[in-house]
PDB file of N, CA and C in Angstrom:
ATOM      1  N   UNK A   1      38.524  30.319  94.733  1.00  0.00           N
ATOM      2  CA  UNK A   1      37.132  30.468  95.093  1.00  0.00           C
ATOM      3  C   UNK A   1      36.345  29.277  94.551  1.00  0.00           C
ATOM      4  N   UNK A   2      35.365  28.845  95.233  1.00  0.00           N
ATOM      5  CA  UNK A   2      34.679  27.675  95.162  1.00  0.00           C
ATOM      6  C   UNK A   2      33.122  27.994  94.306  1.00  0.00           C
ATOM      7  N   UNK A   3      33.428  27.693  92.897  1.00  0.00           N
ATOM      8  CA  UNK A   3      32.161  28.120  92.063  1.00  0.00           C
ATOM      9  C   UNK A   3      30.590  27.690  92.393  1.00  0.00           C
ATOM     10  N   UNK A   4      29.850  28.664  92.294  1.00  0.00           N
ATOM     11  CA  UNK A   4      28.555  29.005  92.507  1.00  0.00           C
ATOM     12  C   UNK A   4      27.416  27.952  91.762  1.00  0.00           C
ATOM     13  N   UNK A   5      27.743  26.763  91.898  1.00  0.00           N
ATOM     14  CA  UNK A   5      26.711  25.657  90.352  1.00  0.00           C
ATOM     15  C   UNK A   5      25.356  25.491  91.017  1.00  0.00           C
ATOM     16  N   UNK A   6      24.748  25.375  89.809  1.00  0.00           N
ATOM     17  CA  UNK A   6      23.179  25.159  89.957  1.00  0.00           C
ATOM     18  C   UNK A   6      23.016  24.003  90.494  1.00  0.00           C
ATOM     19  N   UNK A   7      21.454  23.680  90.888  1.00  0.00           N
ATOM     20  CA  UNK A   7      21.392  22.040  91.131  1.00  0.00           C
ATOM     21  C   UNK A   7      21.610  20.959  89.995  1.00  0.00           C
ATOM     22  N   UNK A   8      22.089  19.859  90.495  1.00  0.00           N
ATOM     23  CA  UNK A   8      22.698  18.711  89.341  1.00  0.00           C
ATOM     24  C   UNK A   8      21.198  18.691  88.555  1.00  0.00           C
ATOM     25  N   UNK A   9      21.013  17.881  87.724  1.00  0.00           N
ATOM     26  CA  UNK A   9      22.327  17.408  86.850  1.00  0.00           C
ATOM     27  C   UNK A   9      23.529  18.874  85.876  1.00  0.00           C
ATOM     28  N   UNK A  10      24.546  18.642  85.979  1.00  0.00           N
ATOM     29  CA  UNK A  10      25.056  19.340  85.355  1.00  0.00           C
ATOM     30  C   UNK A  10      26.818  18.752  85.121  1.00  0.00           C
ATOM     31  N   UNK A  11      27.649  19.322  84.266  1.00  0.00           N
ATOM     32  CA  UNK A  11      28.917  18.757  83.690  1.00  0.00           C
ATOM     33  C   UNK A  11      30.019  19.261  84.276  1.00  0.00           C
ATOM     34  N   UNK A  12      31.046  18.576  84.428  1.00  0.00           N
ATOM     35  CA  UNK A  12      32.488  19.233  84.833  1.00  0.00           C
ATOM     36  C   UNK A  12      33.537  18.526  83.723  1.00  0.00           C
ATOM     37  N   UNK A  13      34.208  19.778  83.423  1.00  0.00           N
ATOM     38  CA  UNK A  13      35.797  19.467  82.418  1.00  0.00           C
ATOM     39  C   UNK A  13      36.512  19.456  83.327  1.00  0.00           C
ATOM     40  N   UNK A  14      37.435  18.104  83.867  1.00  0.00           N
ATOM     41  CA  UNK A  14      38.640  18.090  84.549  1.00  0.00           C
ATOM     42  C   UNK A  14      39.714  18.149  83.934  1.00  0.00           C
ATOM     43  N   UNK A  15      40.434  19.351  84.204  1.00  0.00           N
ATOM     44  CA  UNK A  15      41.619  19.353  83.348  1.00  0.00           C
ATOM     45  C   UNK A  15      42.633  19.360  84.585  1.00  0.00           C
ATOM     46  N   UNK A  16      43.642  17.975  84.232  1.00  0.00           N
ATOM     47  CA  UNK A  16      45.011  17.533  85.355  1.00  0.00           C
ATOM     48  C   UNK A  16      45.843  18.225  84.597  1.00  0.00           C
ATOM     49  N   UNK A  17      46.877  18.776  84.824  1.00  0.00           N
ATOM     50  CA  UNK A  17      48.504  19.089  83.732  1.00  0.00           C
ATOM     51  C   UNK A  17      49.632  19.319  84.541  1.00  0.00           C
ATOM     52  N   UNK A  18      50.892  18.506  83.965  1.00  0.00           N
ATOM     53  CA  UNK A  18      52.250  19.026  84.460  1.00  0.00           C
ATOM     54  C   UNK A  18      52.877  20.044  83.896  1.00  0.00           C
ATOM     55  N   UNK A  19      53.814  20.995  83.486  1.00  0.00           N
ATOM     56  CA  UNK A  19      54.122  21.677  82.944  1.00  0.00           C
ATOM     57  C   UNK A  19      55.353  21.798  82.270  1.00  0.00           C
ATOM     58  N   UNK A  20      55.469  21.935  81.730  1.00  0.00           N
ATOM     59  CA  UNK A  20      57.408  21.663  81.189  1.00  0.00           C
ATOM     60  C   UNK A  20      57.940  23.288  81.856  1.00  0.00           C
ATOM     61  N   UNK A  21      59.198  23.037  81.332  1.00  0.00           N
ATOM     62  CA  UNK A  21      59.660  24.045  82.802  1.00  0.00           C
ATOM     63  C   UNK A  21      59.717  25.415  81.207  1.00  0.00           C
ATOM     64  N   UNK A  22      59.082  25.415  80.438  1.00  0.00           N
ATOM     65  CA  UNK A  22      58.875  27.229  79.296  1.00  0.00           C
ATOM     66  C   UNK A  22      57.172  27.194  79.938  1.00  0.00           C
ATOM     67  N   UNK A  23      57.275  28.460  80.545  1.00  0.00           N
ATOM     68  CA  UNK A  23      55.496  28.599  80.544  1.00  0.00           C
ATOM     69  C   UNK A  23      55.641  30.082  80.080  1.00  0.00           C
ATOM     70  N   UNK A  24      56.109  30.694  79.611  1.00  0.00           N
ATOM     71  CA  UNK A  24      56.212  31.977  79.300  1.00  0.00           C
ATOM     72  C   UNK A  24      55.143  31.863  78.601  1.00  0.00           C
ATOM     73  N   UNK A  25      54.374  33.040  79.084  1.00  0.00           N
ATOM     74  CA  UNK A  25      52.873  33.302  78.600  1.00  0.00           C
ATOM     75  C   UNK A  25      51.538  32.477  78.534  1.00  0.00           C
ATOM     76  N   UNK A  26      52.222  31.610  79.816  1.00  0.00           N
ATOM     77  CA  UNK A  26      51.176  30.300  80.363  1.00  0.00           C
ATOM     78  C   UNK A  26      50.243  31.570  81.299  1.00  0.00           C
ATOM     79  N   UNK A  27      50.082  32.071  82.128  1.00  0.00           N
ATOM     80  CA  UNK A  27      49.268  32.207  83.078  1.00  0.00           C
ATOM     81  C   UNK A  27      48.746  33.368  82.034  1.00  0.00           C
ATOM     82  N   UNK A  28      48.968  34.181  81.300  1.00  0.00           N
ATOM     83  CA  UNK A  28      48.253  35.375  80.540  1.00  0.00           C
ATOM     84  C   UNK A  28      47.307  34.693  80.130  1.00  0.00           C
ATOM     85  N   UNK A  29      47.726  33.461  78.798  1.00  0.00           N
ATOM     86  CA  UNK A  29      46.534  32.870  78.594  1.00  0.00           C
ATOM     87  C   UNK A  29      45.673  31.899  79.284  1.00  0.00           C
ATOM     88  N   UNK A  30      46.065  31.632  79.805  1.00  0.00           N
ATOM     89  CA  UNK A  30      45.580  30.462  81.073  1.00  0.00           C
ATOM     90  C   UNK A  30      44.439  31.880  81.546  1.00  0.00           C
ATOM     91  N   UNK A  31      45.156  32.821  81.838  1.00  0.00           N
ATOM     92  CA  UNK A  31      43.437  33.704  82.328  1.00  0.00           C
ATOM     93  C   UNK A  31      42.441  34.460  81.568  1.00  0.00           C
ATOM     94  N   UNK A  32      42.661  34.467  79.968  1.00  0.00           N
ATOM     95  CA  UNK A  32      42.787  34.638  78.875  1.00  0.00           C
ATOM     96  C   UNK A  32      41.337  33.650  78.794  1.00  0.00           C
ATOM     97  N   UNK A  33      41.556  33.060  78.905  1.00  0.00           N
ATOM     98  CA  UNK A  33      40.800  31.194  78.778  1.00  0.00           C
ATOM     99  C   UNK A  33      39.610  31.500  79.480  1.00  0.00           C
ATOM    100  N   UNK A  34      39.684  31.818  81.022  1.00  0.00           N
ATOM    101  CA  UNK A  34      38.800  31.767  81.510  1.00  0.00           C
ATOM    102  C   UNK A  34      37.801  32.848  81.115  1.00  0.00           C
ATOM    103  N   UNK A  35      38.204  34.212  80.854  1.00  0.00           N
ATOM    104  CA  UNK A  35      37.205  35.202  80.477  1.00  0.00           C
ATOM    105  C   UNK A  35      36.508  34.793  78.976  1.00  0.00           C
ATOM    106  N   UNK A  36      37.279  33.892  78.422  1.00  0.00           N
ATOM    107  CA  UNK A  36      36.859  33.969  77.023  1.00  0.00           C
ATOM    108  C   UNK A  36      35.549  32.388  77.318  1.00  0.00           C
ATOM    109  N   UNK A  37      35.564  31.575  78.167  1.00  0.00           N
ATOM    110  CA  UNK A  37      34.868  30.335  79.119  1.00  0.00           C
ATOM    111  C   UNK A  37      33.337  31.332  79.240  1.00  0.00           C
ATOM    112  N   UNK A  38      33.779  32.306  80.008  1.00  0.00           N
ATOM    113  CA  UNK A  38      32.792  33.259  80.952  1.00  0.00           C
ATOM    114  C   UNK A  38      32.047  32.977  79.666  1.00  0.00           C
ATOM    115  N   UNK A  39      32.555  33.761  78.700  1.00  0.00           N
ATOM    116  CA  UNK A  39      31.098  34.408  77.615  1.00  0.00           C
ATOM    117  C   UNK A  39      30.955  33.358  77.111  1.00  0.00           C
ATOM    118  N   UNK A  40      31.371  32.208  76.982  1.00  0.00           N
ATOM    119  CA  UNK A  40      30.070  30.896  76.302  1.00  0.00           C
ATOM    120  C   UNK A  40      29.090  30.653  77.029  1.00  0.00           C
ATOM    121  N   UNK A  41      27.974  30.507  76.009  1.00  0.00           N
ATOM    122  CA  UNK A  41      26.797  30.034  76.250  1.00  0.00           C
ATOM    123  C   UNK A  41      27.044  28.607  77.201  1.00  0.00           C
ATOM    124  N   UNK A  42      26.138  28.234  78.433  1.00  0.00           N
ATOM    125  CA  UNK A  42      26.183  27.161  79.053  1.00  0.00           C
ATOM    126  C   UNK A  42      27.699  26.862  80.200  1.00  0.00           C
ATOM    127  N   UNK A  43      28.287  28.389  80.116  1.00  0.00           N
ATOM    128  CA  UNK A  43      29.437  27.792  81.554  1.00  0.00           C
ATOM    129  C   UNK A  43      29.096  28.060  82.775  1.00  0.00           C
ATOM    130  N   UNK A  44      29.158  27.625  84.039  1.00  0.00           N
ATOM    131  CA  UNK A  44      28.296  27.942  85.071  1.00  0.00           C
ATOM    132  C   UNK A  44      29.786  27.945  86.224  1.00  0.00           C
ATOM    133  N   UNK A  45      30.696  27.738  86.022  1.00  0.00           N
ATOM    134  CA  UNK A  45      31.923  28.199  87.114  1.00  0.00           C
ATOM    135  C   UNK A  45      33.034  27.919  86.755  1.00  0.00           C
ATOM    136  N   UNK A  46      34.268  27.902  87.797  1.00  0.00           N
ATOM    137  CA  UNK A  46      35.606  27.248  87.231  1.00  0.00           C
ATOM    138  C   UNK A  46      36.346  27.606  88.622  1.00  0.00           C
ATOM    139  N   UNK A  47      36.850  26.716  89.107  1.00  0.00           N
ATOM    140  CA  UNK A  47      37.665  25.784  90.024  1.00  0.00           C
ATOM    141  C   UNK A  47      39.394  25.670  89.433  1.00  0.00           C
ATOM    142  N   UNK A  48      40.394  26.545  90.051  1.00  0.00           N
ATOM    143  CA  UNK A  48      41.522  25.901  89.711  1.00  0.00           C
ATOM    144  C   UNK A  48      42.858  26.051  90.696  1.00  0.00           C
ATOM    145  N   UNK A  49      43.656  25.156  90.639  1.00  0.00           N
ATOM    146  CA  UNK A  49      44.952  25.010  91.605  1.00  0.00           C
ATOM    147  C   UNK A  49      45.756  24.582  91.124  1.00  0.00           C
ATOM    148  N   UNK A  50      47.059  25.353  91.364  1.00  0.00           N
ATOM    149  CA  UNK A  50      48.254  24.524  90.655  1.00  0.00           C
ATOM    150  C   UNK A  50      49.602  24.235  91.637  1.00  0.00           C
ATOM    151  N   UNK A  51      50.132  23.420  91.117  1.00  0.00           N
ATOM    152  CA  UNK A  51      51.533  23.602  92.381  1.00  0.00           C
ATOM    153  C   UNK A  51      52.044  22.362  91.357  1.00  0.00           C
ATOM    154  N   UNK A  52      52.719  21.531  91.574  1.00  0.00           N
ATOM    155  CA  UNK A  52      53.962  20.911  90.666  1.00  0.00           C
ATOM    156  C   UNK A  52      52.317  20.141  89.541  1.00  0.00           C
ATOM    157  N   UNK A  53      51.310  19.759  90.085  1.00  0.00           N
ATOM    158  CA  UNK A  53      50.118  19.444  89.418  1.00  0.00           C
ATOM    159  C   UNK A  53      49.024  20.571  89.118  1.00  0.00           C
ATOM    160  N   UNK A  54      48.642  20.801  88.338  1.00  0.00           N
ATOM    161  CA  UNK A  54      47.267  21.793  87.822  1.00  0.00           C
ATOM    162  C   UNK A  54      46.271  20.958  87.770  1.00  0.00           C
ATOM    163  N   UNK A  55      45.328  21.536  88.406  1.00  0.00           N
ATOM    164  CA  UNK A  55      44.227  20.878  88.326  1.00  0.00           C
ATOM    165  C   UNK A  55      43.023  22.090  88.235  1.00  0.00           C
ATOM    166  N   UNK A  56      42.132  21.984  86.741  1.00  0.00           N
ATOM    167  CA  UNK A  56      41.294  23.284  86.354  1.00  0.00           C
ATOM    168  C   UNK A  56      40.277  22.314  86.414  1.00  0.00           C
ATOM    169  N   UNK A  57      38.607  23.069  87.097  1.00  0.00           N
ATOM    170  CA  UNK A  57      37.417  21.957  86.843  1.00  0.00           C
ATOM    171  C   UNK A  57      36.806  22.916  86.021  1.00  0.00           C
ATOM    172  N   UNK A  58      36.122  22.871  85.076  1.00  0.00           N
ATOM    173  CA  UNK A  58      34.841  24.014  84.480  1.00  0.00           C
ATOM    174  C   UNK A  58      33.801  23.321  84.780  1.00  0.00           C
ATOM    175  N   UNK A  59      32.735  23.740  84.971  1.00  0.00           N
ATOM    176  CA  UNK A  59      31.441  23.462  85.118  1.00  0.00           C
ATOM    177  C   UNK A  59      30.369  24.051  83.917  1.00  0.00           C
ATOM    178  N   UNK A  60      29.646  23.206  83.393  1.00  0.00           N
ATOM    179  CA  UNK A  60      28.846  23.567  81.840  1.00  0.00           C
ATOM    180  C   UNK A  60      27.465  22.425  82.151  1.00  0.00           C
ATOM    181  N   UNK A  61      26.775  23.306  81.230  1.00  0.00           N
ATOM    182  CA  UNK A  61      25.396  22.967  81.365  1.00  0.00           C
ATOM    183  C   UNK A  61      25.089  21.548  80.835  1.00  0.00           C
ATOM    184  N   UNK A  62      25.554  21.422  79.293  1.00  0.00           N
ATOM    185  CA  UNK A  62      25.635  20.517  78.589  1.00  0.00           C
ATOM    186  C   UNK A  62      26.733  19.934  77.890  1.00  0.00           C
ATOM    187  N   UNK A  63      26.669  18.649  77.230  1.00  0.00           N
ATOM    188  CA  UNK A  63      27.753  18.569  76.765  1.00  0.00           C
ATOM    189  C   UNK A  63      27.826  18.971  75.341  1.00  0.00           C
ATOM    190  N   UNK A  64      26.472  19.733  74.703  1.00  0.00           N
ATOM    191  CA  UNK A  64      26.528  20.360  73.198  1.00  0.00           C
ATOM    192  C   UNK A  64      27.732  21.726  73.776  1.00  0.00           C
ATOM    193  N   UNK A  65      27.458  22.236  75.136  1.00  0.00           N
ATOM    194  CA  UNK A  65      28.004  23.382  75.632  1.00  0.00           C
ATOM    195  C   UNK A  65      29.831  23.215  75.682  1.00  0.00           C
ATOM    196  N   UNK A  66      30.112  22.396  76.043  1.00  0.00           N
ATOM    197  CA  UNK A  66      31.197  21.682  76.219  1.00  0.00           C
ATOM    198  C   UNK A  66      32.062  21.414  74.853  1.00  0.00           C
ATOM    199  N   UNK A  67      31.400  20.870  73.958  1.00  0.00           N
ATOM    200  CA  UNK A  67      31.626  20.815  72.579  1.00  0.00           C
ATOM    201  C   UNK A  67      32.210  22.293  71.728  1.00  0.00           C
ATOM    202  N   UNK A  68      31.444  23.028  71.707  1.00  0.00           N
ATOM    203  CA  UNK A  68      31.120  24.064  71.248  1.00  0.00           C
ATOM    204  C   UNK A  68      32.580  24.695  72.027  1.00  0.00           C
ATOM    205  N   UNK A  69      32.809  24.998  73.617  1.00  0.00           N
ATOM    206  CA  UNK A  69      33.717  25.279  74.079  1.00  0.00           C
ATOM    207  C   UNK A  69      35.220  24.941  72.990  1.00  0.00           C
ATOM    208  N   UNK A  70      35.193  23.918  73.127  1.00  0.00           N
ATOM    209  CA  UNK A  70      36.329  22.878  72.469  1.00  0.00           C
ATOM    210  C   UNK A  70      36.546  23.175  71.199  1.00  0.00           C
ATOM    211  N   UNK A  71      35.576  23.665  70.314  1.00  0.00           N
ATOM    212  CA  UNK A  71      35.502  24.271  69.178  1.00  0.00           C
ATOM    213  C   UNK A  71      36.068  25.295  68.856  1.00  0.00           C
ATOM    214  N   UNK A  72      36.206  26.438  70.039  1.00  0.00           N
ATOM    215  CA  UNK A  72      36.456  28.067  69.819  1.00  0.00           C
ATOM    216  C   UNK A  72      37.669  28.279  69.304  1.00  0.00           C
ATOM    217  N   UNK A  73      37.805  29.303  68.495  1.00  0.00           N
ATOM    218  CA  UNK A  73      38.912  29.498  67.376  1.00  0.00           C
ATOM    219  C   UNK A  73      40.133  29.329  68.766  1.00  0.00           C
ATOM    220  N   UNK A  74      40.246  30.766  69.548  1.00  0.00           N
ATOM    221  CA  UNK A  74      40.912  30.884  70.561  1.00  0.00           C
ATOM    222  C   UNK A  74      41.284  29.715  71.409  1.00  0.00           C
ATOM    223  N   UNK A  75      40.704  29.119  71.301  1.00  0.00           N
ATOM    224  CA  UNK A  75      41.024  27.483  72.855  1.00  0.00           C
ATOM    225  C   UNK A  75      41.605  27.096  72.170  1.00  0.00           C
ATOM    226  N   UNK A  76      41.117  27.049  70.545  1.00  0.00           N
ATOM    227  CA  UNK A  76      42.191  25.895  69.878  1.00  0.00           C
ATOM    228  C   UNK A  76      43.250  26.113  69.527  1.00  0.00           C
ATOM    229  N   UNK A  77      43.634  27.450  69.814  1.00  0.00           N
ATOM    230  CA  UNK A  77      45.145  28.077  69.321  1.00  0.00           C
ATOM    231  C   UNK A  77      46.058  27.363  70.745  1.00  0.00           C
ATOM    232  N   UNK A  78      45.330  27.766  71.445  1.00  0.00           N
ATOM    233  CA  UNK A  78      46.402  27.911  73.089  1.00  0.00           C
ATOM    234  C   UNK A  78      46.514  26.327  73.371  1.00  0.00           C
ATOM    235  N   UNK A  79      45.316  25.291  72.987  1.00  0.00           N
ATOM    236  CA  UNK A  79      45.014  23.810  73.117  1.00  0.00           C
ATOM    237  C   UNK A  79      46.561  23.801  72.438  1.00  0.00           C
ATOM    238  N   UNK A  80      46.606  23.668  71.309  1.00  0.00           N
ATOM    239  CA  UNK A  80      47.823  23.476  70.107  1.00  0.00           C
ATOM    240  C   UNK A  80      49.258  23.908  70.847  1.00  0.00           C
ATOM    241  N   UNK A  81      49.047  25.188  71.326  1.00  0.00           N
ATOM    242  CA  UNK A  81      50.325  26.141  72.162  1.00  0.00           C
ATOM    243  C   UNK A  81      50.963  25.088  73.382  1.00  0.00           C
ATOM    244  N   UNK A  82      49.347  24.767  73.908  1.00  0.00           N
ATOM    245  CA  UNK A  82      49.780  23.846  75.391  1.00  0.00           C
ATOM    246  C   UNK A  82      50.497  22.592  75.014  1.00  0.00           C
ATOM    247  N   UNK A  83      50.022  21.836  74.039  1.00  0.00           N
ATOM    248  CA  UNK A  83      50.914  20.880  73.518  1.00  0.00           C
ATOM    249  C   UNK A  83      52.084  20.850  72.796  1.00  0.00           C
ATOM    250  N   UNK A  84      52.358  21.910  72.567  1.00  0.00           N
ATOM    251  CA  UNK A  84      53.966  22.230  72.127  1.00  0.00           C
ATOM    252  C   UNK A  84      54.896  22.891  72.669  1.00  0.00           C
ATOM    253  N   UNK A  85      54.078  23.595  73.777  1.00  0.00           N
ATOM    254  CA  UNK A  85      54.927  24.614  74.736  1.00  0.00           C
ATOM    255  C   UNK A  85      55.147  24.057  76.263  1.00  0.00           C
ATOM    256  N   UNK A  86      53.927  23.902  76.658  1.00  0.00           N
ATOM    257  CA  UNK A  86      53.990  24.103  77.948  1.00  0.00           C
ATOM    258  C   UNK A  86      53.468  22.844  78.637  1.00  0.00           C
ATOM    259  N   UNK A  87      52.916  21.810  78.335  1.00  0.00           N
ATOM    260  CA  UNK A  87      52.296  20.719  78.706  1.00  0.00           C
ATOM    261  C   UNK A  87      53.341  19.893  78.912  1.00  0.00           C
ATOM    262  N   UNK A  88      53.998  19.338  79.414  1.00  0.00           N
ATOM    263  CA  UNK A  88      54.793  17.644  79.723  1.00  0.00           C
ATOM    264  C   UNK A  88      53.690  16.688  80.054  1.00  0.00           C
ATOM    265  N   UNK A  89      52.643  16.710  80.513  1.00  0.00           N
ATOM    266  CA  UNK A  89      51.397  15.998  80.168  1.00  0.00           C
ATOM    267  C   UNK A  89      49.976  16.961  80.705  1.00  0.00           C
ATOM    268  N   UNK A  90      49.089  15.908  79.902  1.00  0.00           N
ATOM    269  CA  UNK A  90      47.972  16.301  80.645  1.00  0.00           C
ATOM    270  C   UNK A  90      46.815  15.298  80.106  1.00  0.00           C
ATOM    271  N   UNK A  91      45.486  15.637  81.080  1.00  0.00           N
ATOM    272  CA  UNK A  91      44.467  14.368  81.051  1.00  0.00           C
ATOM    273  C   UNK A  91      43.028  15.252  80.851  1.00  0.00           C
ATOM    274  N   UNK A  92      42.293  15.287  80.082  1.00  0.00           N
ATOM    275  CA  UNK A  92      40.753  15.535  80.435  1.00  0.00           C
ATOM    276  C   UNK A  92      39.840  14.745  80.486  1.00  0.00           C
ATOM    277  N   UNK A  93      38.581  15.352  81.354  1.00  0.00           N
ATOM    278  CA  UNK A  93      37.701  14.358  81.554  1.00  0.00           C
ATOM    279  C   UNK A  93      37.157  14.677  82.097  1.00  0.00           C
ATOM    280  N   UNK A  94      35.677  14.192  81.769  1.00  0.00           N
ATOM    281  CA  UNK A  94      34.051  14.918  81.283  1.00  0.00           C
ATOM    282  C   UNK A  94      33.706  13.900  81.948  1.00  0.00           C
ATOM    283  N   UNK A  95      33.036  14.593  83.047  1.00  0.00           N
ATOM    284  CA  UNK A  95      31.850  14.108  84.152  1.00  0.00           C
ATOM    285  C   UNK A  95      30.824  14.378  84.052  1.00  0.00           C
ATOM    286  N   UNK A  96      29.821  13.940  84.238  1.00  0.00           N
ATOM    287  CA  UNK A  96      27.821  14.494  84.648  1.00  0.00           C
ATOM    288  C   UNK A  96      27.861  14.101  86.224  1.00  0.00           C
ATOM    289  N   UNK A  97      27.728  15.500  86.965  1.00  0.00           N
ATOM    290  CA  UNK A  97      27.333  15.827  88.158  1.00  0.00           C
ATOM    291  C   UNK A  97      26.311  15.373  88.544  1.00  0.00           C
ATOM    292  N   UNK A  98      26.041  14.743  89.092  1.00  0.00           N
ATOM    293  CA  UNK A  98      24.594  14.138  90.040  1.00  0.00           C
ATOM    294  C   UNK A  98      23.959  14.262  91.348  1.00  0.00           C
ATOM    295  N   UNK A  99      25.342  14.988  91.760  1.00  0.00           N
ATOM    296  CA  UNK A  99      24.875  15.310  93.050  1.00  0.00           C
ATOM    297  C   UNK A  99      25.857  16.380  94.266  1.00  0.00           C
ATOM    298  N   UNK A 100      25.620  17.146  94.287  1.00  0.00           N
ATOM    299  CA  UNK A 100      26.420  18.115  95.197  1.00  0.00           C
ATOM    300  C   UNK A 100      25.863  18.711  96.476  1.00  0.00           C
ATOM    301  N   UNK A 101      27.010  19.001  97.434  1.00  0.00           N
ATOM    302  CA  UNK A 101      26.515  19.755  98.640  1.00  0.00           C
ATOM    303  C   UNK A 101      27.757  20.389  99.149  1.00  0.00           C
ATOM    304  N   UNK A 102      27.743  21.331 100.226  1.00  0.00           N
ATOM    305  CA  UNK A 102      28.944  21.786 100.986  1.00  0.00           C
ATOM    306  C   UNK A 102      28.942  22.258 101.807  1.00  0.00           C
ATOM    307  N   UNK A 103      29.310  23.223 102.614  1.00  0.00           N
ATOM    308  CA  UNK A 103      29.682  24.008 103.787  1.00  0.00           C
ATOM    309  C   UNK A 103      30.181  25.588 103.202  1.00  0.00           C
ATOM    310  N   UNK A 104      29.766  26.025 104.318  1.00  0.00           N
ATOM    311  CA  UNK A 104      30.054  27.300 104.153  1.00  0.00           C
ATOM    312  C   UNK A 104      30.243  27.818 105.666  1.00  0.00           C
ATOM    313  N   UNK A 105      30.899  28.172 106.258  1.00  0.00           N
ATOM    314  CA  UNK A 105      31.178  28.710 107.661  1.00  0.00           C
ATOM    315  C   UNK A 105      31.342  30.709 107.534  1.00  0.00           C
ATOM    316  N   UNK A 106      29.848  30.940 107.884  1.00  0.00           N
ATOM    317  CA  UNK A 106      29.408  32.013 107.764  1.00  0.00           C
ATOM    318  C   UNK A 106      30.031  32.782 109.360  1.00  0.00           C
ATOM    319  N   UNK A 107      31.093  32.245 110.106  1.00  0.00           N
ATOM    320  CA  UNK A 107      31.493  32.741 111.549  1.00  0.00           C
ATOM    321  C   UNK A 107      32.800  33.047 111.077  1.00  0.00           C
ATOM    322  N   UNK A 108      33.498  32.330 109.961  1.00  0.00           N
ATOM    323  CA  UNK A 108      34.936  32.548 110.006  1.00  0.00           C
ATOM    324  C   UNK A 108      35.252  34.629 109.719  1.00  0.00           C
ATOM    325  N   UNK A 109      35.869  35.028 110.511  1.00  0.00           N
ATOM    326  CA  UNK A 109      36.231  36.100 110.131  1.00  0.00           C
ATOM    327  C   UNK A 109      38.347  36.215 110.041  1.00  0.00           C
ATOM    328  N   UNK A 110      38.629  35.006 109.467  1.00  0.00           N
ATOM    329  CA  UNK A 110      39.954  35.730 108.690  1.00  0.00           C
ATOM    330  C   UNK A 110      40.356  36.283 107.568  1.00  0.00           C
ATOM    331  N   UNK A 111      39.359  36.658 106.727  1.00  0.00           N
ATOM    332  CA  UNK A 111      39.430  37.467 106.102  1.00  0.00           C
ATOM    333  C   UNK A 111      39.968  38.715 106.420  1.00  0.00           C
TER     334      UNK A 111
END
């Protein structure tokens, strides 16, 4: 699903990752992550796809918000986990949004 963001200016965490082939108890916390995202102050969506590449976007108000994220007891356990368990690489990287638009096709009925 394609997250709901306010008008710019506003931030995105791009998180790229490959995976090493142990993910046991990758996707629990991987969704783990996101509910625990929800309740910080300043997150405004989250964007993600995976297939031999992961690619997670978060969307945050600020980058004190962002910080603070990065801080949480919990992220930093699974941050630590991902780099010893389950990561064969990965890249982040902090954007300021400036400008967005999209589509929405309010006729499609395949649902």
């Amino acid at each position: 699903m394609i997250a709901n963001t306010p008008n710019p200016p506003y931030y995105a965490v791009i998180f790229s990752s490959v995976n090493t082939a142990n993910v046991i108890d990758y996707s629990d916390t991987a969704n783990l992550m996101v509910e625990l995202a929800r309740k910080q102050d300043g997150f405004l969506g989250i964007e993600s796809a995976r297939n031999e590449l992961g690619i997670t976007v978060s969307y945050w108000d600020s980058l004190e918000a962002i910080k603070k994220w990065k801080l949480n007891t919990e992220h930093s356990i699974a941050r630590d986990r991902g780099r010893k368990e389950w990561y064969r690489s990965f890249k982040t990287r902090i954007a300021k949004v400036e400008r967005d638009y999209g589509f929405e096709n309010k006729n499609d009925y395949s649902d």
